[in-house]
N, C-alpha and C. Protein backbone atom coordinates (compact mmCIF):
# COMPACT_ATOMS: atom_id res chain seq x y z
N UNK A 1 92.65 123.31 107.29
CA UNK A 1 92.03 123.51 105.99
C UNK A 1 93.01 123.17 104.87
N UNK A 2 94.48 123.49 105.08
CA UNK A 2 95.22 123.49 104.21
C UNK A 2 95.29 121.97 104.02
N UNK A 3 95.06 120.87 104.54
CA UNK A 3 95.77 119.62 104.63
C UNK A 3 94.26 119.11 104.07
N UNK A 4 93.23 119.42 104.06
CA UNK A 4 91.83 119.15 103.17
C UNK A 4 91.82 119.48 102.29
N UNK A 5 92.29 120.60 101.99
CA UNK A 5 92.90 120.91 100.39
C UNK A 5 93.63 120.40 99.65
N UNK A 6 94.43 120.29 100.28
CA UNK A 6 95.63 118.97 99.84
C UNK A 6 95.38 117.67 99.07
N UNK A 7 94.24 117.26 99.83
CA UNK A 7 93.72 115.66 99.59
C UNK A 7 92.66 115.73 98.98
N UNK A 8 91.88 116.80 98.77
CA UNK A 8 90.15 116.70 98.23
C UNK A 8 90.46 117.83 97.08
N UNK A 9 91.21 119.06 96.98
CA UNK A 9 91.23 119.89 95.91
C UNK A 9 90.15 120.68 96.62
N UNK A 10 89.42 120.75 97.41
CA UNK A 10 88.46 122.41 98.54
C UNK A 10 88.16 121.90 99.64
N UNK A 11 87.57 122.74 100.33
CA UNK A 11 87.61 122.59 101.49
C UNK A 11 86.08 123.24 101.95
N UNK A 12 85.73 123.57 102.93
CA UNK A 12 84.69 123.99 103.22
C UNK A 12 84.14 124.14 104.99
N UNK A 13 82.58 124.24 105.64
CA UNK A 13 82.76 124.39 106.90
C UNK A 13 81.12 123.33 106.94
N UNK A 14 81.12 123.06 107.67
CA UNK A 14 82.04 122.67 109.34
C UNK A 14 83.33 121.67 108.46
N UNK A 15 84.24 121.83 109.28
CA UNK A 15 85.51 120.70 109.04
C UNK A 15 85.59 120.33 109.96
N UNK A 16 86.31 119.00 109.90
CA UNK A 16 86.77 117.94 110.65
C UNK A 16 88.06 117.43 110.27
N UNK A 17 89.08 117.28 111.09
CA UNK A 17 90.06 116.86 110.62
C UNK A 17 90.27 115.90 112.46
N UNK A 18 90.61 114.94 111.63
CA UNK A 18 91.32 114.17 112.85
C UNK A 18 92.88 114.32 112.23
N UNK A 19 93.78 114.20 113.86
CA UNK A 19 95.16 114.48 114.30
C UNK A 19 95.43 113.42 115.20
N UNK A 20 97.14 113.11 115.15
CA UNK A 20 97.47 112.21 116.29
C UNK A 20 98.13 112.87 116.76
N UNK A 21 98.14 112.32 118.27
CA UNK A 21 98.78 113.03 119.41
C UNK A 21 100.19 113.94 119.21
N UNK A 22 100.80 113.69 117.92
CA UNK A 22 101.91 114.54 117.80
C UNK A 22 101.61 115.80 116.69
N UNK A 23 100.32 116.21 116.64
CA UNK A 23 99.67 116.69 116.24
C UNK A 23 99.24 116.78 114.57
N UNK A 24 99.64 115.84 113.90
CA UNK A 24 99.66 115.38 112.53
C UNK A 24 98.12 115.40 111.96
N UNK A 25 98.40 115.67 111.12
CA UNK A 25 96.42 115.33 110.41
C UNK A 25 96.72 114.15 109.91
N UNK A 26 95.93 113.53 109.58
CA UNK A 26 95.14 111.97 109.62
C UNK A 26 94.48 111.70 108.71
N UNK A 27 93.33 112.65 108.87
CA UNK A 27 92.13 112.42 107.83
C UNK A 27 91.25 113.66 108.09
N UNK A 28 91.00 114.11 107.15
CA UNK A 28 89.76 115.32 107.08
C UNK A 28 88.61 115.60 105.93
N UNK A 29 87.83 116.07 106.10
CA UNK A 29 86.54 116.63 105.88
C UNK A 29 86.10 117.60 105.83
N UNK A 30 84.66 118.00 104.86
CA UNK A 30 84.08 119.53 105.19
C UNK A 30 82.68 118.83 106.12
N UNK A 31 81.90 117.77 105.62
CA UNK A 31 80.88 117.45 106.57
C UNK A 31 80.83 116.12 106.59
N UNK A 32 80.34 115.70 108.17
CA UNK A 32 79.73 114.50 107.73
C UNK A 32 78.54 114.48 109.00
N UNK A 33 78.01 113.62 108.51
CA UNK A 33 76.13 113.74 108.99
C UNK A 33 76.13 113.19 110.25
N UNK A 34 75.89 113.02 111.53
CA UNK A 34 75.56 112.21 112.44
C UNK A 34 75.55 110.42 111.91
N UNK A 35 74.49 110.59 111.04
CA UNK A 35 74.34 108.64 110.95
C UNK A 35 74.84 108.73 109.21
N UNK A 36 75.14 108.00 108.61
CA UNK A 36 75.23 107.64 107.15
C UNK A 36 73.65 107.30 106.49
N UNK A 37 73.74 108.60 105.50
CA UNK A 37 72.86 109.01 104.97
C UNK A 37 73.26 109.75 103.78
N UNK A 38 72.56 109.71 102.65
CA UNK A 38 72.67 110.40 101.29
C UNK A 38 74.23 109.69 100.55
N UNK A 39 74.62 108.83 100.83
CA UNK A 39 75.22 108.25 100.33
C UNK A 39 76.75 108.23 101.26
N UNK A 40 76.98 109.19 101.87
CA UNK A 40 77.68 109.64 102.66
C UNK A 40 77.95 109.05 104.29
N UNK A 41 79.04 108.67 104.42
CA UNK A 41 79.42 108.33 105.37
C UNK A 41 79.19 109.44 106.94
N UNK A 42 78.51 108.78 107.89
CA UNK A 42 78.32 109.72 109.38
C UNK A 42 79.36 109.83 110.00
N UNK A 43 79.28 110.58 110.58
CA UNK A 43 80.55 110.47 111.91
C UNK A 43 80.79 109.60 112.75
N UNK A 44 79.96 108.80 113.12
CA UNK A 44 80.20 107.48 113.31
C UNK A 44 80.93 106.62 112.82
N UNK A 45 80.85 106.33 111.82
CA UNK A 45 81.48 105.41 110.48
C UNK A 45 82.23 106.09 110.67
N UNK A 46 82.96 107.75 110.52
CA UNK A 46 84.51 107.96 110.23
C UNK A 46 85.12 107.59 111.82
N UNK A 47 84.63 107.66 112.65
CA UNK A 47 85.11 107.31 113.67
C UNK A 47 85.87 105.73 113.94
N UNK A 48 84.77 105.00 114.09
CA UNK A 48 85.24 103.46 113.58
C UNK A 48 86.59 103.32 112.51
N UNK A 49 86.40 104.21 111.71
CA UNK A 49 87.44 103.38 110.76
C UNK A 49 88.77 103.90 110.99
N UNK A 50 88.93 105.17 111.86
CA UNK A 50 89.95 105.78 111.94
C UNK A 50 90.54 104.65 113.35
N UNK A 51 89.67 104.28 113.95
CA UNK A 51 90.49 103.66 115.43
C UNK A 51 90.29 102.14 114.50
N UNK A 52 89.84 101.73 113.58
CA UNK A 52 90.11 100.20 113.10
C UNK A 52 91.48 100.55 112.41
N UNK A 53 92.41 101.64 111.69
CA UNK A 53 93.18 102.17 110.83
C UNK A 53 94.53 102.03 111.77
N UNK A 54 93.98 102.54 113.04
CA UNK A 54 94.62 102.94 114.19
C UNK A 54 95.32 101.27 114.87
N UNK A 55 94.48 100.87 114.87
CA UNK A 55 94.50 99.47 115.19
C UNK A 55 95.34 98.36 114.25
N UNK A 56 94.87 98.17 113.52
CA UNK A 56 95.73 97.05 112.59
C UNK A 56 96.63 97.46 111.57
N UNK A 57 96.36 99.07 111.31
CA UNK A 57 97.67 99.19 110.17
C UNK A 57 98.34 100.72 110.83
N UNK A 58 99.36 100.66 111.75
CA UNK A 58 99.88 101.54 112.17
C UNK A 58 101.15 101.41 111.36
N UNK A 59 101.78 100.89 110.72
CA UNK A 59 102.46 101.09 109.58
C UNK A 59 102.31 102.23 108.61
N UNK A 60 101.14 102.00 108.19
CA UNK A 60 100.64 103.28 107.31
C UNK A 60 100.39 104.48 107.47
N UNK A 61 100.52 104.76 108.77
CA UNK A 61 100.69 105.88 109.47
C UNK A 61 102.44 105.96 109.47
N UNK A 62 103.13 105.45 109.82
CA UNK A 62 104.51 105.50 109.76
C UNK A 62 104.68 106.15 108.24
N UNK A 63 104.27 105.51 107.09
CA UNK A 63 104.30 105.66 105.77
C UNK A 63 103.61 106.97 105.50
N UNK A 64 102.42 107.70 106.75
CA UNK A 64 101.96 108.66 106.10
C UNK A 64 102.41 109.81 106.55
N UNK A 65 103.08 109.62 107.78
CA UNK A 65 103.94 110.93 108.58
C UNK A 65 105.46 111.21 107.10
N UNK A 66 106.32 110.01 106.89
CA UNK A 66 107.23 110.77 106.44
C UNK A 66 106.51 111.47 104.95
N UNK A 67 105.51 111.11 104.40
CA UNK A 67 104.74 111.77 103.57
C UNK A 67 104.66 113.63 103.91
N UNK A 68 103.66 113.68 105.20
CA UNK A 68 103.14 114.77 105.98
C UNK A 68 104.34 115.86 106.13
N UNK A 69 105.32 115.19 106.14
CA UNK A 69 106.59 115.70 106.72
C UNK A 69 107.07 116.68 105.43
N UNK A 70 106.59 116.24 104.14
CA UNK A 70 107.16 116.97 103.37
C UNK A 70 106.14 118.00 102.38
N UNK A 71 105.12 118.28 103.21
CA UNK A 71 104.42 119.44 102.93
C UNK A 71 104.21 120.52 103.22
């Protein structure tokens, strides 16, 4: 919750936060819908973009851990 707060200014439930294996947060959320709807991205879509993120810019993850590191 604290690391959704961080990035959005509240937080809320259900949450979602994706983590990498060294247990880091990533990216988080209070909802997202099954399919993209109401303007809002589904869980689907956050899925995709986190393993396309994962995929071609693992740099920015390098760039976002020593970030993470100092909160």
């Amino acid at each position: 919750m604290t690391f959704v707060q961080a990035l959005y200014g509240g937080g809320g439930w259900p949450l979602s936060v994706f983590i990498s294996p060294d247990l880091k947060p990533l990216m988080g959320g209070t909802y997202f819908p099954p399919d993209d709807k109401y303007g809002r991205p589904g869980f689907k879509t956050i899925l995709r973009w986190e393993f396309w993120f994962l995929d071609f810019f693992p740099f920015l993850f390098s760039a976002a851990w020593l970030f993470l590191d100092q909160l």
